[in-house]
Protein backbone atom coordinates (compact mmCIF):
# COMPACT_ATOMS: atom_id res chain seq x y z
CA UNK A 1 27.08 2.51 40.18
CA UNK A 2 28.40 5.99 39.36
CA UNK A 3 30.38 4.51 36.53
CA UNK A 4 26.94 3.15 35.04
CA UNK A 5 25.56 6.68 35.90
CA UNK A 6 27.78 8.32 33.64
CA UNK A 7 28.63 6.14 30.89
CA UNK A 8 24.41 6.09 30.55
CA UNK A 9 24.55 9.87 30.57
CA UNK A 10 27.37 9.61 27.80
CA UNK A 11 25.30 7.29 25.39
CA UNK A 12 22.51 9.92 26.30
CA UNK A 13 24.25 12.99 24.80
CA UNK A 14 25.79 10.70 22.21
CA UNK A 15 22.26 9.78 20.98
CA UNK A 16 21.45 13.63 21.15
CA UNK A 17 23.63 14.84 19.15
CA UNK A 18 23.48 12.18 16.56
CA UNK A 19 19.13 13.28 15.94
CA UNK A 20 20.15 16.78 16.32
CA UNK A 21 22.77 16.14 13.25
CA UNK A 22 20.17 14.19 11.53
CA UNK A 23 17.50 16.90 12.21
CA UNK A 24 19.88 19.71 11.11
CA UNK A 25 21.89 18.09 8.06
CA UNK A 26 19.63 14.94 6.56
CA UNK A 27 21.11 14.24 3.52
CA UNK A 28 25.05 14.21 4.81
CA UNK A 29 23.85 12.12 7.81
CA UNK A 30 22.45 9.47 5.22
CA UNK A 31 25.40 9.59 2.85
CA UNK A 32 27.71 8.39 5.83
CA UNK A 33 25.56 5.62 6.60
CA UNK A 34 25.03 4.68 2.93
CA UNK A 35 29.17 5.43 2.77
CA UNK A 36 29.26 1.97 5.03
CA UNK A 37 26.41 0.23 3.10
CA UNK A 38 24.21 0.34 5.69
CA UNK A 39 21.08 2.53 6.20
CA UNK A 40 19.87 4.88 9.44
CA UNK A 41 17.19 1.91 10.65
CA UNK A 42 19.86 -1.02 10.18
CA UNK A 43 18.91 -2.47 7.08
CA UNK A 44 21.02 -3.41 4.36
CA UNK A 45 20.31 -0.94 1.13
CA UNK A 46 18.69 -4.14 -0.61
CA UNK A 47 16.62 -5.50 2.78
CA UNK A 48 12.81 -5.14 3.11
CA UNK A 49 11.28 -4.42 6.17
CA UNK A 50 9.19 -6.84 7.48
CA UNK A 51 5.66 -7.21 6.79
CA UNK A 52 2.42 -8.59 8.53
CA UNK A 53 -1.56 -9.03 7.66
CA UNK A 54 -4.29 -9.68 10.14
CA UNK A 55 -7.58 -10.06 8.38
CA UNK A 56 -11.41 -9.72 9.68
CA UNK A 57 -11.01 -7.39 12.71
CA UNK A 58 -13.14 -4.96 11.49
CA UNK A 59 -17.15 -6.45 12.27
CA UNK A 60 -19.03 -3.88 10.43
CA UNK A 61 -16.83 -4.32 7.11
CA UNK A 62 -17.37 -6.90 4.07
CA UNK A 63 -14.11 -7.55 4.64
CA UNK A 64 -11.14 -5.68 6.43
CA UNK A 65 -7.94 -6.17 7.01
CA UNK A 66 -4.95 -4.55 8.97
CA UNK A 67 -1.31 -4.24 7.42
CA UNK A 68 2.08 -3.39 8.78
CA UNK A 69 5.16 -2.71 6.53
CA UNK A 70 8.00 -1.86 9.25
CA UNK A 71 6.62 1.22 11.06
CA UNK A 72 3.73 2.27 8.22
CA UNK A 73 0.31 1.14 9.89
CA UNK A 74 -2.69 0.97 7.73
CA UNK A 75 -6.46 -0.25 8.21
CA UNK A 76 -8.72 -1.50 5.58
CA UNK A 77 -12.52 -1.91 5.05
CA UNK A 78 -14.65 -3.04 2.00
CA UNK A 79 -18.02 -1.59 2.21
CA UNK A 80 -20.26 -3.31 -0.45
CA UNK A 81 -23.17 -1.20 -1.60
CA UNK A 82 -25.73 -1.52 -4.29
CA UNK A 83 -26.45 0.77 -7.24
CA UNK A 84 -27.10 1.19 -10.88
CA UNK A 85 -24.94 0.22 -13.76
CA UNK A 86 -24.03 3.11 -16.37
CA UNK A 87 -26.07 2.91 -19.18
CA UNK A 88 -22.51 1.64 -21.48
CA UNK A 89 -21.79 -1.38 -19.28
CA UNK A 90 -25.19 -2.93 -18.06
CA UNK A 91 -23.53 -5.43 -16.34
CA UNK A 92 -20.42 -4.02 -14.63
CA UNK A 93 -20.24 -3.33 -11.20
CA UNK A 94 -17.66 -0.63 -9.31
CA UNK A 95 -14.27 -1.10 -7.38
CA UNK A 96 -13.61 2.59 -5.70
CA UNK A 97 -10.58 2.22 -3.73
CA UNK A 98 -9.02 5.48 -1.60
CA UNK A 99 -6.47 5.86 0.84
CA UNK A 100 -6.62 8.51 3.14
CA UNK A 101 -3.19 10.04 5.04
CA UNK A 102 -4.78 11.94 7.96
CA UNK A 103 -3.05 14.46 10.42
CA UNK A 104 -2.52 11.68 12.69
CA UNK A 105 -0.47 9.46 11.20
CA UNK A 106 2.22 11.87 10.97
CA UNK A 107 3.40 15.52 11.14
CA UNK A 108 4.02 16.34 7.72
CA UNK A 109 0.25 15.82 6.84
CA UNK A 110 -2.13 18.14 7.65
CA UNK A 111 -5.36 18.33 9.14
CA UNK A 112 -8.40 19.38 6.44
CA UNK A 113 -9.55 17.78 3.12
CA UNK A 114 -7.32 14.55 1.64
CA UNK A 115 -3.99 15.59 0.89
CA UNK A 116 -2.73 15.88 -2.66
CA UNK A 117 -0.47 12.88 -2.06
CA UNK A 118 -3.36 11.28 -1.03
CA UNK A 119 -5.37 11.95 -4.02
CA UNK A 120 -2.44 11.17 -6.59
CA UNK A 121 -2.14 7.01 -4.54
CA UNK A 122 -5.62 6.44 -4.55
CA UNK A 123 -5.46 7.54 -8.64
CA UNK A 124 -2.36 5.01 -8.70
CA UNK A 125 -3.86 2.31 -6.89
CA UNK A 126 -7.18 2.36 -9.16
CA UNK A 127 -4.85 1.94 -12.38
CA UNK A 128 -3.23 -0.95 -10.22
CA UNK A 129 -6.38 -2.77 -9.72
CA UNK A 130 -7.81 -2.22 -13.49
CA UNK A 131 -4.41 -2.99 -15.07
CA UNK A 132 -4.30 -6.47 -12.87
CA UNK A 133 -7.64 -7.38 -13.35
CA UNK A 134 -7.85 -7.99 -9.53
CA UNK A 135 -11.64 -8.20 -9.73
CA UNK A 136 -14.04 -8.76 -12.87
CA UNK A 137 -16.59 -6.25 -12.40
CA UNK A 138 -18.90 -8.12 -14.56
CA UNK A 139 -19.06 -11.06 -11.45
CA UNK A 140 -20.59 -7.55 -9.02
CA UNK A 141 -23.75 -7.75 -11.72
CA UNK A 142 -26.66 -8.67 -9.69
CA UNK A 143 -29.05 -8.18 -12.63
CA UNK A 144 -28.25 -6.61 -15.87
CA UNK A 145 -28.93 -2.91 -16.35
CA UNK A 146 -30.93 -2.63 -12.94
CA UNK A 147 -28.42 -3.51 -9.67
CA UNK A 148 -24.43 -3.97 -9.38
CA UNK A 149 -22.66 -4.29 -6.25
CA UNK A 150 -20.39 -1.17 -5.55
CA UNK A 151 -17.19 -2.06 -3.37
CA UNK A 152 -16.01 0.81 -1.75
CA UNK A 153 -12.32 0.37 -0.47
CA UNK A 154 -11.50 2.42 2.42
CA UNK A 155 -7.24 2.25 3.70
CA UNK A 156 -6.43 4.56 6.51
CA UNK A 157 -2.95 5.26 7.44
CA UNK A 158 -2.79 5.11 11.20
CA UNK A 159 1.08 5.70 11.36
CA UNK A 160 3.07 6.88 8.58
CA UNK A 161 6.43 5.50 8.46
CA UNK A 162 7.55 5.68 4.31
CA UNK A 163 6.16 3.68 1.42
CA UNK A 164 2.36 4.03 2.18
CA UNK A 165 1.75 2.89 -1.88
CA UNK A 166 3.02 -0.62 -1.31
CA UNK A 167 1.48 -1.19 2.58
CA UNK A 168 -1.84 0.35 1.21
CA UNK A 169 -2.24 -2.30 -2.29
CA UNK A 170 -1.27 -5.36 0.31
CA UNK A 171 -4.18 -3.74 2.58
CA UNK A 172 -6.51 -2.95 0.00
CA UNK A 173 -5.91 -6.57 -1.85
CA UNK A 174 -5.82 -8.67 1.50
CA UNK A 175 -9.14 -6.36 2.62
CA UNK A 176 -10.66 -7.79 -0.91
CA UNK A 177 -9.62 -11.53 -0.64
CA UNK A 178 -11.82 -11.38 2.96
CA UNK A 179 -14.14 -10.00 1.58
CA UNK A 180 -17.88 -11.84 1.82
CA UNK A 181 -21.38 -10.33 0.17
CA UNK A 182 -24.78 -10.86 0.82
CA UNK A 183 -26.72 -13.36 -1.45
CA UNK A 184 -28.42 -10.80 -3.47
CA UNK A 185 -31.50 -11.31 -5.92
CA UNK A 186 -33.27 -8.89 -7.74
CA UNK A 187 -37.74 -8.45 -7.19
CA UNK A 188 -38.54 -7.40 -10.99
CA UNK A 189 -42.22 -6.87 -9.73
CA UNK A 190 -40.95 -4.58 -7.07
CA UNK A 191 -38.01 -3.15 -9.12
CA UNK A 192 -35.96 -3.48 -5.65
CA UNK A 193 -32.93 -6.16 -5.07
CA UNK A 194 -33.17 -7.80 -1.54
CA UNK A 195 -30.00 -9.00 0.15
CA UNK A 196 -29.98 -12.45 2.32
CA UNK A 197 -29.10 -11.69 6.34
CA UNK A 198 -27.90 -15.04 6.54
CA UNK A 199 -25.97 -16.08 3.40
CA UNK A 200 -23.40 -14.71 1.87
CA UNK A 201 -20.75 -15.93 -0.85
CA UNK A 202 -16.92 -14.73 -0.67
CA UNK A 203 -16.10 -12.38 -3.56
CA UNK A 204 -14.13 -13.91 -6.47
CA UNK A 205 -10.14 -11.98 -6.69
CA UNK A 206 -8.90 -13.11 -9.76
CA UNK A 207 -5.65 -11.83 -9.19
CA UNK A 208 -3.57 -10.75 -6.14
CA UNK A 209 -0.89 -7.61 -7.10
CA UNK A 210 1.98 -7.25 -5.14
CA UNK A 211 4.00 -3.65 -5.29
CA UNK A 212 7.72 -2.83 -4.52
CA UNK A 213 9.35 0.35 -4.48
CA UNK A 214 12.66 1.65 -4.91
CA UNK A 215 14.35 4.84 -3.82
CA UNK A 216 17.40 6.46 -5.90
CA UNK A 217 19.63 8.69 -3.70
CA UNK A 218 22.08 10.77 -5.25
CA UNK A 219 21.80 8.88 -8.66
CA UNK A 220 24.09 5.95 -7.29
CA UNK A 221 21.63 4.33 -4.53
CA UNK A 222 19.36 2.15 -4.88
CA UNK A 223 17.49 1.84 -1.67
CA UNK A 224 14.42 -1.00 -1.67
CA UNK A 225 11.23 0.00 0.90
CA UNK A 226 11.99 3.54 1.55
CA UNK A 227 11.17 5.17 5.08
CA UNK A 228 9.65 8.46 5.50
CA UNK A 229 13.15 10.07 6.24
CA UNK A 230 14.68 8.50 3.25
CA UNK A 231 11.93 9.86 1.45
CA UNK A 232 12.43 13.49 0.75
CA UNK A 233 15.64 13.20 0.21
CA UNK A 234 15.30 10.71 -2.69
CA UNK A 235 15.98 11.81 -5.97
CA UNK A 236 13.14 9.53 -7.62
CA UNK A 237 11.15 6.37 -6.61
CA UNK A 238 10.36 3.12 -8.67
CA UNK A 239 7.04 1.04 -7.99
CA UNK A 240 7.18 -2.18 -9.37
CA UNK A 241 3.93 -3.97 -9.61
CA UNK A 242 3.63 -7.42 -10.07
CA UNK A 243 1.20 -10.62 -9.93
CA UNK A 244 1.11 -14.42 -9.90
CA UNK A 245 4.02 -15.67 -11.69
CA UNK A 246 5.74 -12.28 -12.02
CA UNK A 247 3.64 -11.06 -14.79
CA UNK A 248 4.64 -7.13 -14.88
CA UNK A 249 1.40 -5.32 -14.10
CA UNK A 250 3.25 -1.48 -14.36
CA UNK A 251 6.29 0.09 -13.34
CA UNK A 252 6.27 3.85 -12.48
CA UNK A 253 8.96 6.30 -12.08
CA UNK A 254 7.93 9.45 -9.42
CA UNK A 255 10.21 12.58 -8.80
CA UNK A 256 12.41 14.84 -10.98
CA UNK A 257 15.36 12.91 -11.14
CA UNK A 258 16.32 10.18 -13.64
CA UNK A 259 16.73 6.50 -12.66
CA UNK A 260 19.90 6.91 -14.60
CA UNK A 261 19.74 4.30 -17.00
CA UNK A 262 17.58 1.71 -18.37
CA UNK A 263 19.73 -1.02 -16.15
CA UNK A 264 18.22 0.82 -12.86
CA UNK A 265 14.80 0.26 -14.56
CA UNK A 266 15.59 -3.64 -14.85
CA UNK A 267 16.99 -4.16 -11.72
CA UNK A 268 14.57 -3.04 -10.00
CA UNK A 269 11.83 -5.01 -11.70
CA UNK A 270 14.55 -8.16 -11.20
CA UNK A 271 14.80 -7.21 -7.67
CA UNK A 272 10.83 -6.92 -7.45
CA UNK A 273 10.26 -10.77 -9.03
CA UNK A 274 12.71 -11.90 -6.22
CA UNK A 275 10.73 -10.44 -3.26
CA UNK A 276 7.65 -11.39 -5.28
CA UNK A 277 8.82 -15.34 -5.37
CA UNK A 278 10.12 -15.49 -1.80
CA UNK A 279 7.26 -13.43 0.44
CA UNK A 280 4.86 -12.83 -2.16
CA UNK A 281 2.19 -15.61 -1.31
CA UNK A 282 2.95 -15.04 2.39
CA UNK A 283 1.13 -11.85 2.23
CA UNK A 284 -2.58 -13.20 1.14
CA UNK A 285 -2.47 -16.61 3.16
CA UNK A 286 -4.99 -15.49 5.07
């Protein structure tokens, strides 16, 4: 018994000392792990974490969903609300999607307004959905120039663990792809549009995006699914967006440093259409 005391007390201080030297030195305490090929949470520098979708818990939404990537946590909910076209596109609803990374999904966000971070992925994630042509807007026309359905796409971040961009499009796209609206018709003699309580139709997703990321540590790195310590200490990150098929929707480059060379560029858009073809339909079965 006393020998189990103590060799617990020994893995105890060992464990200690080993967050206290990650807390205190970061970047040297990742370079010895990456030294071995290995990474601080286990994974290979080429392994995903793994990923699961729950759809419809959310009563009140049009359609919701609930997405895991590893440790990152984040709820979704389509609100569908009706409006007026713009006066250029008569017959072209709205997609408004936002992510919001509140206090409490980790320290290094703050309490107040959305975050600049935030801001900057909700900008990314609109380009995402226009540039894949997730949803034709001209199929949220409930009668030209006088009513359009307006699909408001609310992700929350409920635990921040690293690559919110990629857990946040599976959320927002898995959110859409549940998503049912009301049988609308529009009353020209009243000028109003009335809504059915009891039928609706499920919204048509043309497409369904998938997005990987890469890290670059110290130019020579190439770590896929970054965690929120890996993070800052990243030189740059890749997001590779893709659809059905593989079809490049964008690739972006964030951070000061370079990827290097082109090659880094291409391999990790190869390395993208190979977690695309194995997992990628996984994601949206629901």
């Amino acid at each position: 018994m006393a020998a189990a005391v103590a060799s617990s007390s020994t893995s105890e201080q060992a464990a200690l000392k080993a967050a206290t030297f990650q807390r205190l030195h970061p970047r040297i305490y990742l370079e010895r792990f990456l030294a071995e090929n290995v990474r601080p949470d286990g994974r290979n520098v080429d392994q995903w974490r793994d990923v699961t979708v729950n759809v419809g818990s959310i009563t009140t939404a049009d359609g919701s969903s609930l997405v895991r990537v590893g440790d990152t946590t984040i709820v979704c909910g389509v609100k569908a609300e009706i409006a007026e076209p713009e006066l250029d596109y008569p017959e072209e609803g709205y997609i408004v999607p936002n992510l919001d990374l509140p206090a409490i999904c980790s320290p290094r966000f703050k309490p107040g307004p959305p975050s600049e971070e935030a801001q900057v992925l909700s900008d990314r994630l609109n380009e995402a959905f226009l540039a894949s042509g997730i949803v034709d807007t001209s199929s949220l026309s409930i009668r030209s120039g006088k009513a359009v359905w307006v699909l408001y796409i609310d992700a929350t971040c409920i635990n921040y663990d690293g690559n919110a961009f990629d857990a946040a499009l599976i959320a927002m796209v898995a959110a859409l792809r549940n998503t049912r609206l009301p049988r609308a018709t529009y009353d020209e003699d009243t000028g109003r549009t009335i809504c059915s309580r009891k039928e609706s139709i499920p919204l048509r997703v043309n497409s369904s995006p998938l997005s990987m990321s890469f890290g670059i540590f110290e130019s020579s790195h190439l770590l896929a699914d970054p965690t929120s310590f890996e993070e800052p200490l990243l030189d740059t990150t890749v997001t590779v967006v893709l659809k059905e098929g593989g079809t490049l929707v964008s690739a972006i480059q964030v951070g000061l440093g370079g990827t290097g060379s082109q090659d880094v560029l291409m391999s990790c858009i190869a390395a993208a259409k190979r977690r695309l073809a194995e997992v990628g339909s996984q994601f949206y079965l629901s």
